[in-house]
Protein backbone atom coordinates (compact mmCIF):
# COMPACT_ATOMS: atom_id res chain seq x y z
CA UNK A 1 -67.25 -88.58 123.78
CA UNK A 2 -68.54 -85.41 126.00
CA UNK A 3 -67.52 -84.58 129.11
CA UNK A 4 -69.29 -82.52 131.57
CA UNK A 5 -68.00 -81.12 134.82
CA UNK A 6 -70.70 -79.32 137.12
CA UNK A 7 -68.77 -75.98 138.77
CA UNK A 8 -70.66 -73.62 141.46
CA UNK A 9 -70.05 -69.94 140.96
CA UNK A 10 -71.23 -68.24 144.15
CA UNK A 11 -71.79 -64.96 143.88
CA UNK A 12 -72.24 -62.80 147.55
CA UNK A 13 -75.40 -62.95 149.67
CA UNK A 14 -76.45 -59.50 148.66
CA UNK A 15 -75.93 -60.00 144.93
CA UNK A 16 -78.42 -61.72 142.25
CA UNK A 17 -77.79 -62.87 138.58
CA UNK A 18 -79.53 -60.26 136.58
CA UNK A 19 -78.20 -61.57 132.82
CA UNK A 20 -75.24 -63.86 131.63
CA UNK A 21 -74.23 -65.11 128.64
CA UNK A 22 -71.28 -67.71 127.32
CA UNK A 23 -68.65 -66.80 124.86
CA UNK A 24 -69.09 -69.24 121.61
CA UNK A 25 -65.16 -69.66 121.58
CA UNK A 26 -64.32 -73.53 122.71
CA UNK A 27 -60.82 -73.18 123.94
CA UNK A 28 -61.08 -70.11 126.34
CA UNK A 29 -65.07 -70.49 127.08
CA UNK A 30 -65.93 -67.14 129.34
CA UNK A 31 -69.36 -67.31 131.26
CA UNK A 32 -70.34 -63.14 131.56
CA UNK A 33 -72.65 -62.76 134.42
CA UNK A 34 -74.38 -59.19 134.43
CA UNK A 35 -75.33 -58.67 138.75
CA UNK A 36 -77.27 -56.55 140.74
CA UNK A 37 -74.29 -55.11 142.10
CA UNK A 38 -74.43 -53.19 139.63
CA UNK A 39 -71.31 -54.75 137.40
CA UNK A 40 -70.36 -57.84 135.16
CA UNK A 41 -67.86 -60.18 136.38
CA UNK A 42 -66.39 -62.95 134.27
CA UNK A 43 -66.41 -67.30 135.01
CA UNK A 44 -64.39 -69.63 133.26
CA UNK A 45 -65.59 -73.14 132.35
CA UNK A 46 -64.19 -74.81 135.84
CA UNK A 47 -66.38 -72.03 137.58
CA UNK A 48 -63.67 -69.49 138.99
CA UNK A 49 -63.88 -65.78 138.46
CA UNK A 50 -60.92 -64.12 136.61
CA UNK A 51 -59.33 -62.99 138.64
CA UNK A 52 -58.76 -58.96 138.82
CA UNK A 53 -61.21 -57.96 136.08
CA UNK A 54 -64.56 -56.77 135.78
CA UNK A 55 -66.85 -53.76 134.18
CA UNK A 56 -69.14 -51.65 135.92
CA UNK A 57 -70.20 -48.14 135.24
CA UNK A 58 -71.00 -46.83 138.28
CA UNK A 59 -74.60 -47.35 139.48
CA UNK A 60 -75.68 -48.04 135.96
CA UNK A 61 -77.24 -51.73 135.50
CA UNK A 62 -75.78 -53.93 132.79
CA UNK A 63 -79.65 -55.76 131.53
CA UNK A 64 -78.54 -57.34 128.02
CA UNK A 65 -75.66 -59.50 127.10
CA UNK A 66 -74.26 -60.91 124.30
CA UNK A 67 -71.12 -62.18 122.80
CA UNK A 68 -69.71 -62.10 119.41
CA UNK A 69 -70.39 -64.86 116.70
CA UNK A 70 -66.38 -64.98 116.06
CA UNK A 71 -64.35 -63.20 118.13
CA UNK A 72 -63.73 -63.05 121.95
CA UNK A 73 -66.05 -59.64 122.42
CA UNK A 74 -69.09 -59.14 124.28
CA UNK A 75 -71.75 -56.51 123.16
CA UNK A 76 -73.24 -55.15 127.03
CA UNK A 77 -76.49 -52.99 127.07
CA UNK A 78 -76.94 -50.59 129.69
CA UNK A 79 -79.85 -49.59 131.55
CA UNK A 80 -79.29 -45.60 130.61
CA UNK A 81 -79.16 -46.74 126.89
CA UNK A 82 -75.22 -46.87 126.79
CA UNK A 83 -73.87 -49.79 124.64
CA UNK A 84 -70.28 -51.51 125.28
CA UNK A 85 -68.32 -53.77 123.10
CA UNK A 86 -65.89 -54.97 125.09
CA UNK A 87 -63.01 -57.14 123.33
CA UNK A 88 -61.25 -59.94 125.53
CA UNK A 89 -58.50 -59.87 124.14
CA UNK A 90 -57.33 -56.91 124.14
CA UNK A 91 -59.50 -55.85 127.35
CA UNK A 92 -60.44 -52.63 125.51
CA UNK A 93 -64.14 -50.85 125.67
CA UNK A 94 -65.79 -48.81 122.72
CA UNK A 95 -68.66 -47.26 123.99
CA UNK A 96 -71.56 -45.39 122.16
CA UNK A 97 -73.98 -43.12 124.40
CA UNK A 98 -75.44 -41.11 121.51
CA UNK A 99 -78.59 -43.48 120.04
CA UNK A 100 -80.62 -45.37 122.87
CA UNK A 101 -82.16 -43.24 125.71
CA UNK A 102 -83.96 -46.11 127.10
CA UNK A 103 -83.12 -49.37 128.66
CA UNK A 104 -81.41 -52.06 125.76
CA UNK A 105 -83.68 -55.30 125.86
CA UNK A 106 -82.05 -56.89 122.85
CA UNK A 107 -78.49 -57.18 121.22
CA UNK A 108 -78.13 -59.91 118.37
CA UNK A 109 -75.39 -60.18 115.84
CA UNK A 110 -75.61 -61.70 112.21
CA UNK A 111 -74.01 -65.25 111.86
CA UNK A 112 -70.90 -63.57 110.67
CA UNK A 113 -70.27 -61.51 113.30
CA UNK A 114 -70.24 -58.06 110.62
CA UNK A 115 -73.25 -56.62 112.15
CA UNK A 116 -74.86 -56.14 115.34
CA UNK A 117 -78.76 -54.59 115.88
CA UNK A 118 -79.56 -53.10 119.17
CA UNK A 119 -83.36 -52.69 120.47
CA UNK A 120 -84.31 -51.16 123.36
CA UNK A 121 -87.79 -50.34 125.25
CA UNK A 122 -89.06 -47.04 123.78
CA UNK A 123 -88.64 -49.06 120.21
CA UNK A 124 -85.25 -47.36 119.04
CA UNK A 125 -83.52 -50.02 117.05
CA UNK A 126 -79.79 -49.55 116.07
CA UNK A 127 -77.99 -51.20 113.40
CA UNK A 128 -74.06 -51.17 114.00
CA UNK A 129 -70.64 -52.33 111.85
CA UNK A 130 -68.51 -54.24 114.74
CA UNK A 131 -65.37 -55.45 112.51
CA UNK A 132 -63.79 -52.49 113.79
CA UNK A 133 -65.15 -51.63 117.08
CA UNK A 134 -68.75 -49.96 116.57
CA UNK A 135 -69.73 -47.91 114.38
CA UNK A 136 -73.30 -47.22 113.30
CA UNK A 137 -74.83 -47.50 110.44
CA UNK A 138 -78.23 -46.37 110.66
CA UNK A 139 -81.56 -46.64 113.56
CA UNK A 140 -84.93 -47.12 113.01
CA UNK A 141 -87.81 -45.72 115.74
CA UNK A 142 -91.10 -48.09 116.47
CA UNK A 143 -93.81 -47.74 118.92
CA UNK A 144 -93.11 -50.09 121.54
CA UNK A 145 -90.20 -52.15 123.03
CA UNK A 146 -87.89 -53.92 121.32
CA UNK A 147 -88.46 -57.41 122.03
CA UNK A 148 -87.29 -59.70 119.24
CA UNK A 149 -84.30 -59.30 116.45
CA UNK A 150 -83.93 -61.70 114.08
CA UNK A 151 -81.44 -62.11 110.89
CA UNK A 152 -82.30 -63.48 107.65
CA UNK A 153 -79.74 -64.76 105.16
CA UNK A 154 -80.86 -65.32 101.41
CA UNK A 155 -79.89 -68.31 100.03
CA UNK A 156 -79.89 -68.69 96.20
CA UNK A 157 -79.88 -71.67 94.57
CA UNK A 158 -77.61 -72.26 91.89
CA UNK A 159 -78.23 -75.05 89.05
């Protein structure tokens, strides 16, 4: 049996939905809505905001979401190139402002949740260890934006 309860999050007059992105955690599900503003504020599943909490860095846009595979964190690209993995949690921020110096267009994660690859629009792609915060492990540079990441997994078969 499924339930489904339709919730309205209204967000000011002045202020548009720019990204968003659900957490993949079915007993605290967190809707992250990136704005205009510029910030991200947070929705629960009954549509309220939580209450008190939400990240901004000054007039710097938030364009890319994404949330972790496992755990309650959400990986937020920047329009400067900044990348955030914020942990729920905990409510902590690890930051890195060192390897993108162009807008982020793309965060993914593998299935497990151990690695994370970043792409952004002058073709910088950044491959990062997130079991401990973020830490990277290497970039590659392409000609071109970043517009698609995509994980493979090889499977072997055993008879």
């Amino acid at each position: 049996m499924s339930l489904f309860f339709d919730s309205h999050f209204a967000l000011s007059q002045v202020e548009t939905a720019v990204s968003c992105a659900w957490s993949n955690n079915d007993f605290n599900m967190i809707l992250a809505i990136a704005t205009n503003k510029p910030r991200v504020v947070f929705v629960n599943e009954e549509g309220g905001q939580i209450p008190n909490f939400e990240i901004s860095r000054g007039k710097t846009q938030a364009v890319c979401l994404k949330w972790h595979p496992v755990t309650q964190s959400l990986a937020i690209g920047w329009s400067d190139g900044c990348l955030t993995l914020w942990n729920e949690d905990q409510r902590m921020t690890r930051e890195d402002k060192v390897l993108h110096k162009a807008p982020l267009t793309i965060i993914t994660f593998s299935p497990d949740g151990s690695k994370m690859v970043t792409g952004d629009q002058k073709g910088t792609v950044g491959v990062w260890r997130t079991h401990r915060g973020l830490t990277q492990v290497c970039s590659y540079k392409k000609e071109g934006a970043v517009s698609q990441i995509v994980f493979c997994s090889l499977i072997m078969n055993q008879e």
